[in-house]
N, C-alpha and C. Protein backbone atom coordinates (compact mmCIF):
# COMPACT_ATOMS: atom_id res chain seq x y z
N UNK A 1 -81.66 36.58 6.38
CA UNK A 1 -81.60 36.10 7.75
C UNK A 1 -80.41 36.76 8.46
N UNK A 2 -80.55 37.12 9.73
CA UNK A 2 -79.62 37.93 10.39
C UNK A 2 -78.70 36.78 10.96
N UNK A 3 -77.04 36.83 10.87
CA UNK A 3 -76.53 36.16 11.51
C UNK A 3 -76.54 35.81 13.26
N UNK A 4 -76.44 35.28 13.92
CA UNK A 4 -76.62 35.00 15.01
C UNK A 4 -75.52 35.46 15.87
N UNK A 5 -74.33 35.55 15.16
CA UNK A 5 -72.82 35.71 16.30
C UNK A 5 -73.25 37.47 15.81
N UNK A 6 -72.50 37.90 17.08
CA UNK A 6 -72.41 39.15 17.40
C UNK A 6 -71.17 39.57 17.41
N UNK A 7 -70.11 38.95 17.88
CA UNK A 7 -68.87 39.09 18.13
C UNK A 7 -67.95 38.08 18.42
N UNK A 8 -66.61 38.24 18.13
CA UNK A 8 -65.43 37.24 18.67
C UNK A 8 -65.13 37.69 20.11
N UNK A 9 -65.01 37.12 21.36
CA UNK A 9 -65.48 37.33 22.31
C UNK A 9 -63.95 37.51 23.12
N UNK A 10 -63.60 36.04 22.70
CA UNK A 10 -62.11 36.15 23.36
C UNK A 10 -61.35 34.63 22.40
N UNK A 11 -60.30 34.50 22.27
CA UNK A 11 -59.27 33.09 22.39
C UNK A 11 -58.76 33.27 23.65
N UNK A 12 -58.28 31.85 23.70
CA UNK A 12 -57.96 31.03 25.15
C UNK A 12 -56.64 30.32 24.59
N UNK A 13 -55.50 30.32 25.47
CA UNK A 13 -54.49 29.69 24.97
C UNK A 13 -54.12 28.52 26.52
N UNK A 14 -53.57 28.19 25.85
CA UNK A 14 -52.90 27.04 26.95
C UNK A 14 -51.65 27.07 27.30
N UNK A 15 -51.21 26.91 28.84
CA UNK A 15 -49.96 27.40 29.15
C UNK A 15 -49.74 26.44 30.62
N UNK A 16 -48.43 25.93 30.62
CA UNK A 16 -48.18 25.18 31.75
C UNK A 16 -47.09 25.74 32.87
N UNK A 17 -47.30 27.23 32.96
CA UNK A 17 -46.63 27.82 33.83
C UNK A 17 -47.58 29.12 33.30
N UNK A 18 -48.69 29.57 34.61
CA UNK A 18 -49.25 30.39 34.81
C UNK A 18 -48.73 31.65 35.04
N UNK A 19 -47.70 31.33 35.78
CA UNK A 19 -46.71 32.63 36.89
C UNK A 19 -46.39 33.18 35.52
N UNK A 20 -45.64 32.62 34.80
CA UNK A 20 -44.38 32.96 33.60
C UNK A 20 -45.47 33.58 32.88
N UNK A 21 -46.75 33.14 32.42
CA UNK A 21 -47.73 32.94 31.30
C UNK A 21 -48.00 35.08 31.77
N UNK A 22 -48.98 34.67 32.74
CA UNK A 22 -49.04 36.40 33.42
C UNK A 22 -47.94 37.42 33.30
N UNK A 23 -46.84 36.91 33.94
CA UNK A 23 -45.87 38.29 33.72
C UNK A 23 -45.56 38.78 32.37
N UNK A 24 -45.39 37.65 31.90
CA UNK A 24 -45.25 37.96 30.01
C UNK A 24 -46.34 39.22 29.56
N UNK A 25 -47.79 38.47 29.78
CA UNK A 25 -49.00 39.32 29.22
C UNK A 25 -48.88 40.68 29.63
N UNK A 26 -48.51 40.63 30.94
CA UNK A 26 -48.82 41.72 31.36
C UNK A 26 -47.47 42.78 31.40
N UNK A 27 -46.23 42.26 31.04
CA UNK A 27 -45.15 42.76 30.56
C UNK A 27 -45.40 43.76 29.28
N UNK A 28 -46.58 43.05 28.67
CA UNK A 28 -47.62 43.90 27.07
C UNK A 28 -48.42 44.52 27.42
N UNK A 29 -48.79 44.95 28.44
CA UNK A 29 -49.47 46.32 28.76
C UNK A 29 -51.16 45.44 28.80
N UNK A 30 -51.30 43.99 29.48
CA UNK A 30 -52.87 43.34 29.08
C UNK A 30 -52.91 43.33 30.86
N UNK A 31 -54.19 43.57 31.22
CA UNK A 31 -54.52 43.98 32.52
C UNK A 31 -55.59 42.31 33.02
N UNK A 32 -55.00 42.20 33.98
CA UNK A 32 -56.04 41.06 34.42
C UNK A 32 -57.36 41.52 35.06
N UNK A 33 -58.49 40.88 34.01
CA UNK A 33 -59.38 40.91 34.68
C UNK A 33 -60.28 40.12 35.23
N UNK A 34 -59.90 38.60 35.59
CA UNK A 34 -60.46 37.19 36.07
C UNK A 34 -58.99 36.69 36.30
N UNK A 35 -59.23 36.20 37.58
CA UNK A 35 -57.69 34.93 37.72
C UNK A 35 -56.73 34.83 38.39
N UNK A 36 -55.23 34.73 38.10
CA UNK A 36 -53.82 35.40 38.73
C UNK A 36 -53.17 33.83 38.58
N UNK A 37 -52.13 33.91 39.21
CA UNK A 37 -50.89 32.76 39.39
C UNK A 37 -51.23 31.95 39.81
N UNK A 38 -52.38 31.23 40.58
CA UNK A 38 -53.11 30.13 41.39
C UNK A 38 -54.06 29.82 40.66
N UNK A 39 -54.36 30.52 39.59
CA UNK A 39 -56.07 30.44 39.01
C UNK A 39 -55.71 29.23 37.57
N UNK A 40 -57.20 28.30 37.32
CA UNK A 40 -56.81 27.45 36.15
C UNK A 40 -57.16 27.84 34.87
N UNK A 41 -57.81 29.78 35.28
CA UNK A 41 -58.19 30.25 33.95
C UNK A 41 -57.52 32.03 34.45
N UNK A 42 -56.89 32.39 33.74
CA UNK A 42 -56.67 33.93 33.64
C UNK A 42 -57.55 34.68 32.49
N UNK A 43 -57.83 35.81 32.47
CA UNK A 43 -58.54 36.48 31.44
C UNK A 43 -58.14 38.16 31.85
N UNK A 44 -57.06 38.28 30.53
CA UNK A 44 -56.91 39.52 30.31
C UNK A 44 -57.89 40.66 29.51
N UNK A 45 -58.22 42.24 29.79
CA UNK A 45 -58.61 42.36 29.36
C UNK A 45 -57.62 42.94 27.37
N UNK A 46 -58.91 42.84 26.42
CA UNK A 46 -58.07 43.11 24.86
C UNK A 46 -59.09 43.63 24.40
N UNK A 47 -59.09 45.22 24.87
CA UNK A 47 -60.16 45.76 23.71
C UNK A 47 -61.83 45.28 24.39
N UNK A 48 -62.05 45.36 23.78
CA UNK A 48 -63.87 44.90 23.81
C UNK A 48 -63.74 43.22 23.46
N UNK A 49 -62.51 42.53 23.66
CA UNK A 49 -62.11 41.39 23.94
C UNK A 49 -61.32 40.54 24.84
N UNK A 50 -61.22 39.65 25.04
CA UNK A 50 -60.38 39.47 26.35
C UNK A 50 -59.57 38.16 25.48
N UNK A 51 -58.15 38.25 25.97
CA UNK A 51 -57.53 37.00 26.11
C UNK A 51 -57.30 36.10 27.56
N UNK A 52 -57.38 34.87 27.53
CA UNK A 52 -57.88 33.82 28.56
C UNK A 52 -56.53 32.98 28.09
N UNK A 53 -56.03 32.76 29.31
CA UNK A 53 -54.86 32.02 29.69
C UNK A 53 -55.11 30.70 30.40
N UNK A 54 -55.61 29.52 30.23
CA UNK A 54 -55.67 27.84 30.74
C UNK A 54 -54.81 27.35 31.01
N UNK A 55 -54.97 27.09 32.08
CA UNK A 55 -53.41 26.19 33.20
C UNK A 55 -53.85 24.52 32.57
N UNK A 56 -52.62 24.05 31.88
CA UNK A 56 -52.21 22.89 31.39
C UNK A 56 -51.85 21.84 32.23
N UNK A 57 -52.26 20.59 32.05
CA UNK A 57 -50.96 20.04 33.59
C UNK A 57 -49.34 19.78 32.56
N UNK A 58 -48.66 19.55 34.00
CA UNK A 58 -47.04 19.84 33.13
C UNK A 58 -46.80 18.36 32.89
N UNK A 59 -47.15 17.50 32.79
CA UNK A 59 -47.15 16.21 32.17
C UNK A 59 -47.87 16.22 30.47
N UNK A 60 -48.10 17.15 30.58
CA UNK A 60 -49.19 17.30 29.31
C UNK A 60 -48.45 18.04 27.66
N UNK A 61 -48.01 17.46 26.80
CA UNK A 61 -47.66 18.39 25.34
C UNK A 61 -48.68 19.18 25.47
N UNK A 62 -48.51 20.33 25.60
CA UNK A 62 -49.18 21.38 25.03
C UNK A 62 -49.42 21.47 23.06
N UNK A 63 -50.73 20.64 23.14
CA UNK A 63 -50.61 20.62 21.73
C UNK A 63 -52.28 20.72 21.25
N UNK A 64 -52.83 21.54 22.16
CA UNK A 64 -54.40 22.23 22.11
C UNK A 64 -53.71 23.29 21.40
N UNK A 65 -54.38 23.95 20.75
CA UNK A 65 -54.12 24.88 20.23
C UNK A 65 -55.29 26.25 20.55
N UNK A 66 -56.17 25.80 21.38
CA UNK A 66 -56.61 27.07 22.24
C UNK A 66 -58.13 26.83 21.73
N UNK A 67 -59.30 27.97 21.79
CA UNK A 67 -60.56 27.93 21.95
C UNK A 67 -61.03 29.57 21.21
N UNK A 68 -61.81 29.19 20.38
CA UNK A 68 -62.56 30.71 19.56
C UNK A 68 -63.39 30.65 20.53
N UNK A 69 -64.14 32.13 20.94
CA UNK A 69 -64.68 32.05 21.81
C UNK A 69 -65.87 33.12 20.98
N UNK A 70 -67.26 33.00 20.79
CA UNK A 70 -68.25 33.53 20.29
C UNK A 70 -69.30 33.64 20.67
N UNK A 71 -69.47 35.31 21.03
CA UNK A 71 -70.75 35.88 21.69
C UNK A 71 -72.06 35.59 20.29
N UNK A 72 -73.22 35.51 21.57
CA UNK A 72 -74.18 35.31 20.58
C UNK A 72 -75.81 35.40 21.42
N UNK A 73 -76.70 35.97 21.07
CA UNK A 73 -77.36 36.84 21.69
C UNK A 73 -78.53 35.76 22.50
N UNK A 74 -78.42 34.68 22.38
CA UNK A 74 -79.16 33.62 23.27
C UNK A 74 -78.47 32.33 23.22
N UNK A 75 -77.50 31.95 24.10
CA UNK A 75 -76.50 30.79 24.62
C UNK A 75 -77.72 29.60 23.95
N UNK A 76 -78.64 29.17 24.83
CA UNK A 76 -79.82 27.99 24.90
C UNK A 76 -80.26 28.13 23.62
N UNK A 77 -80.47 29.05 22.34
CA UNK A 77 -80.85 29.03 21.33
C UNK A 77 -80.14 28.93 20.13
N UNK A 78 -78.43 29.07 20.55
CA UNK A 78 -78.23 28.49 19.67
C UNK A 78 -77.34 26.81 20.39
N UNK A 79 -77.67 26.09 21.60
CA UNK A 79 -77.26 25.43 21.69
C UNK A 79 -78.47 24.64 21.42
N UNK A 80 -79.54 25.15 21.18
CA UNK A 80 -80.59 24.30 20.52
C UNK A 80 -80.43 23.92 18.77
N UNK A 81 -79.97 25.00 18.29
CA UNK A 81 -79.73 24.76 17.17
C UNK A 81 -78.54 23.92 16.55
N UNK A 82 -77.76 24.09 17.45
CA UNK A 82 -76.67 22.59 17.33
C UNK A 82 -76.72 21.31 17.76
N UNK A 83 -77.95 20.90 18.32
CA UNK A 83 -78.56 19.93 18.36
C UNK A 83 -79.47 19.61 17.69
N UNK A 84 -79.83 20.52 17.10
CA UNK A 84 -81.02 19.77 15.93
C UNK A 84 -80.37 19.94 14.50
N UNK A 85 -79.04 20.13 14.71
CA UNK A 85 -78.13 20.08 13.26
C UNK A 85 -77.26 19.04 13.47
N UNK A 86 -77.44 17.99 14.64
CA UNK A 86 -76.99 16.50 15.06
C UNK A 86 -75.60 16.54 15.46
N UNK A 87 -75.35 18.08 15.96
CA UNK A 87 -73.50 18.31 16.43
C UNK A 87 -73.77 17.74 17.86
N UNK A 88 -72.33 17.54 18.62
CA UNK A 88 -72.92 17.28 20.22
C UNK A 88 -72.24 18.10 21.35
N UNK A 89 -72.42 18.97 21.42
CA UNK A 89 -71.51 20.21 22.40
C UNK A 89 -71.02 19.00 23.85
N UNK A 90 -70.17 19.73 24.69
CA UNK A 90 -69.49 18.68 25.47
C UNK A 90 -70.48 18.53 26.64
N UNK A 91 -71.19 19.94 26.75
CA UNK A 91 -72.29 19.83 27.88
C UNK A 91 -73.05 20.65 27.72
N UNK A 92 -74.49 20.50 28.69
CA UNK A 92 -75.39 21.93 28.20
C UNK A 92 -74.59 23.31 28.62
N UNK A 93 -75.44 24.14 28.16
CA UNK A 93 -75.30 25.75 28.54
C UNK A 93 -75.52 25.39 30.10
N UNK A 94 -74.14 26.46 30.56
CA UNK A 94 -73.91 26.36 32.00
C UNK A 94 -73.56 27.70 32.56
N UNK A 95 -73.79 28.17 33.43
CA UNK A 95 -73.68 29.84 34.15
C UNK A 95 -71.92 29.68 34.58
N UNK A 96 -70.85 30.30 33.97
CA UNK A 96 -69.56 30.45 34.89
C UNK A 96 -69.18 31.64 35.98
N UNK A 97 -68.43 30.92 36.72
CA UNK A 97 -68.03 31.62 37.75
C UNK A 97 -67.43 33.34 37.33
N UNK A 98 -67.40 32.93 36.26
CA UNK A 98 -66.61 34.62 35.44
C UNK A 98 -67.63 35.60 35.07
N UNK A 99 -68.76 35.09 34.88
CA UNK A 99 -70.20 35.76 34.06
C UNK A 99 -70.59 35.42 33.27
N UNK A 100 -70.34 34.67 32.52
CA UNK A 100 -70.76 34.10 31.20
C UNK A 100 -72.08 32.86 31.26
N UNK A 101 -72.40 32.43 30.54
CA UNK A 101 -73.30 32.15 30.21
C UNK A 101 -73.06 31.12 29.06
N UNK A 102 -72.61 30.05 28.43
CA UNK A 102 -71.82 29.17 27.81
C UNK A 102 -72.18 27.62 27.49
N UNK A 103 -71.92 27.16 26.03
CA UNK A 103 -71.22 25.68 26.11
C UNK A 103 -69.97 25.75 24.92
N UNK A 104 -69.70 24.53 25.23
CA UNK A 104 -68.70 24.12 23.89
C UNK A 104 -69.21 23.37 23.33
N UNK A 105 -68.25 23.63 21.78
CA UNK A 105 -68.50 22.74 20.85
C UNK A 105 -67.25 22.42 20.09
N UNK A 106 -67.05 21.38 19.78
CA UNK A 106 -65.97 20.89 18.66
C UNK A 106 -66.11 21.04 17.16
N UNK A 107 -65.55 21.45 15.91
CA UNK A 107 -65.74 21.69 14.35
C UNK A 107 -65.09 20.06 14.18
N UNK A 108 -65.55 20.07 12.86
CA UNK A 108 -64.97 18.90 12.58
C UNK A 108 -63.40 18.34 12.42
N UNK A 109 -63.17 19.48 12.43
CA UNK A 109 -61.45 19.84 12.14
C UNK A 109 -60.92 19.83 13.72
N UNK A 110 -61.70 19.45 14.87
CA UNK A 110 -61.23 19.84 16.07
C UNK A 110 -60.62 20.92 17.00
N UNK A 111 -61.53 21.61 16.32
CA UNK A 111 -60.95 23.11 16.94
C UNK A 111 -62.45 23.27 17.68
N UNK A 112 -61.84 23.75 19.56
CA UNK A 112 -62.69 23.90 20.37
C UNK A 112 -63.54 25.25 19.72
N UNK A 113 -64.89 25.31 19.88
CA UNK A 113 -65.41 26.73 19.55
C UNK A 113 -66.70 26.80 21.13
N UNK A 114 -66.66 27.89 21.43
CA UNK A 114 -67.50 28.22 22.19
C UNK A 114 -68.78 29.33 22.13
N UNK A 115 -69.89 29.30 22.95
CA UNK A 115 -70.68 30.41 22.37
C UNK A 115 -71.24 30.64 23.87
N UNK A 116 -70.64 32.16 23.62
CA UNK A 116 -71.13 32.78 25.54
C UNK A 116 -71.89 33.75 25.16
N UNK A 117 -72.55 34.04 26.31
CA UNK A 117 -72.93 35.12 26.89
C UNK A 117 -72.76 35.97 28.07
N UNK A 118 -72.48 37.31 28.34
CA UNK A 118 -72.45 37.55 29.49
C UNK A 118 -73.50 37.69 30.39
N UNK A 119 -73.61 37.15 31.69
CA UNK A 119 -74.19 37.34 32.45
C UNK A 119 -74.81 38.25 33.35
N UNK A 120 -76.48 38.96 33.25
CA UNK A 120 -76.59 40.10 33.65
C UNK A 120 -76.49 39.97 35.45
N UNK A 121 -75.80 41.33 36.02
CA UNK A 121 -75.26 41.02 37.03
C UNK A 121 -76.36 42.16 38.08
């Protein structure tokens, strides 16, 4: 049987100063390609991967530890298949404003995992 994931797509970290969060990244030579200093999601590009920067509120411990993010060649098919394996993703597959094509899901260990697709444009 052929595995279903195709690729690690991106991680997502969490950060409660966006401004600071950007200049850093991009102090490392990572180019924005979704987002900026106002935005509640940044996404640098990394390779044939991207890292994604999430605005935290500042009342908040930063104590998420971020989001695997996993391409996979039909979003609805395998969010079908995690429902008939009795998991409960947080919502259906939904189109984002970025291109993707997406839901989440939680492991039992609580680590966010996601499964996108990009969106043909």
């Amino acid at each position: 049987m052929t595995s279903p994931i195709e690729s690690l797509s991106a991680v997502t970290l969490a950060t409660q100063d966006m401004a600071h969060a950007i200049a850093f990244y991009q102090a490392l030579g990572f180019q924005i390609r979704y987002g900026g200093v106002n935005a509640e999601l940044t996404s640098f590009d990394a390779g044939n991967s991207f890292l994604n920067v999430i605005q935290a509120p500042e009342d908040t411990p930063i104590s998420w530890w971020g989001r695997a993010i996993f391409y996979v060649d039909d979003v609805d098919a395998m969010y079908a298949r995690a429902l008939a394996e009795g998991f409960a993703p947080e919502a259906p597959p939904q189109d984002a404003s970025w291109g993707e094509r997406y839901f989440h899901l939680v492991d039992p260990d609580g680590h966010e995992l996601s499964f996108a697709r990009r969106l043909e444009r």
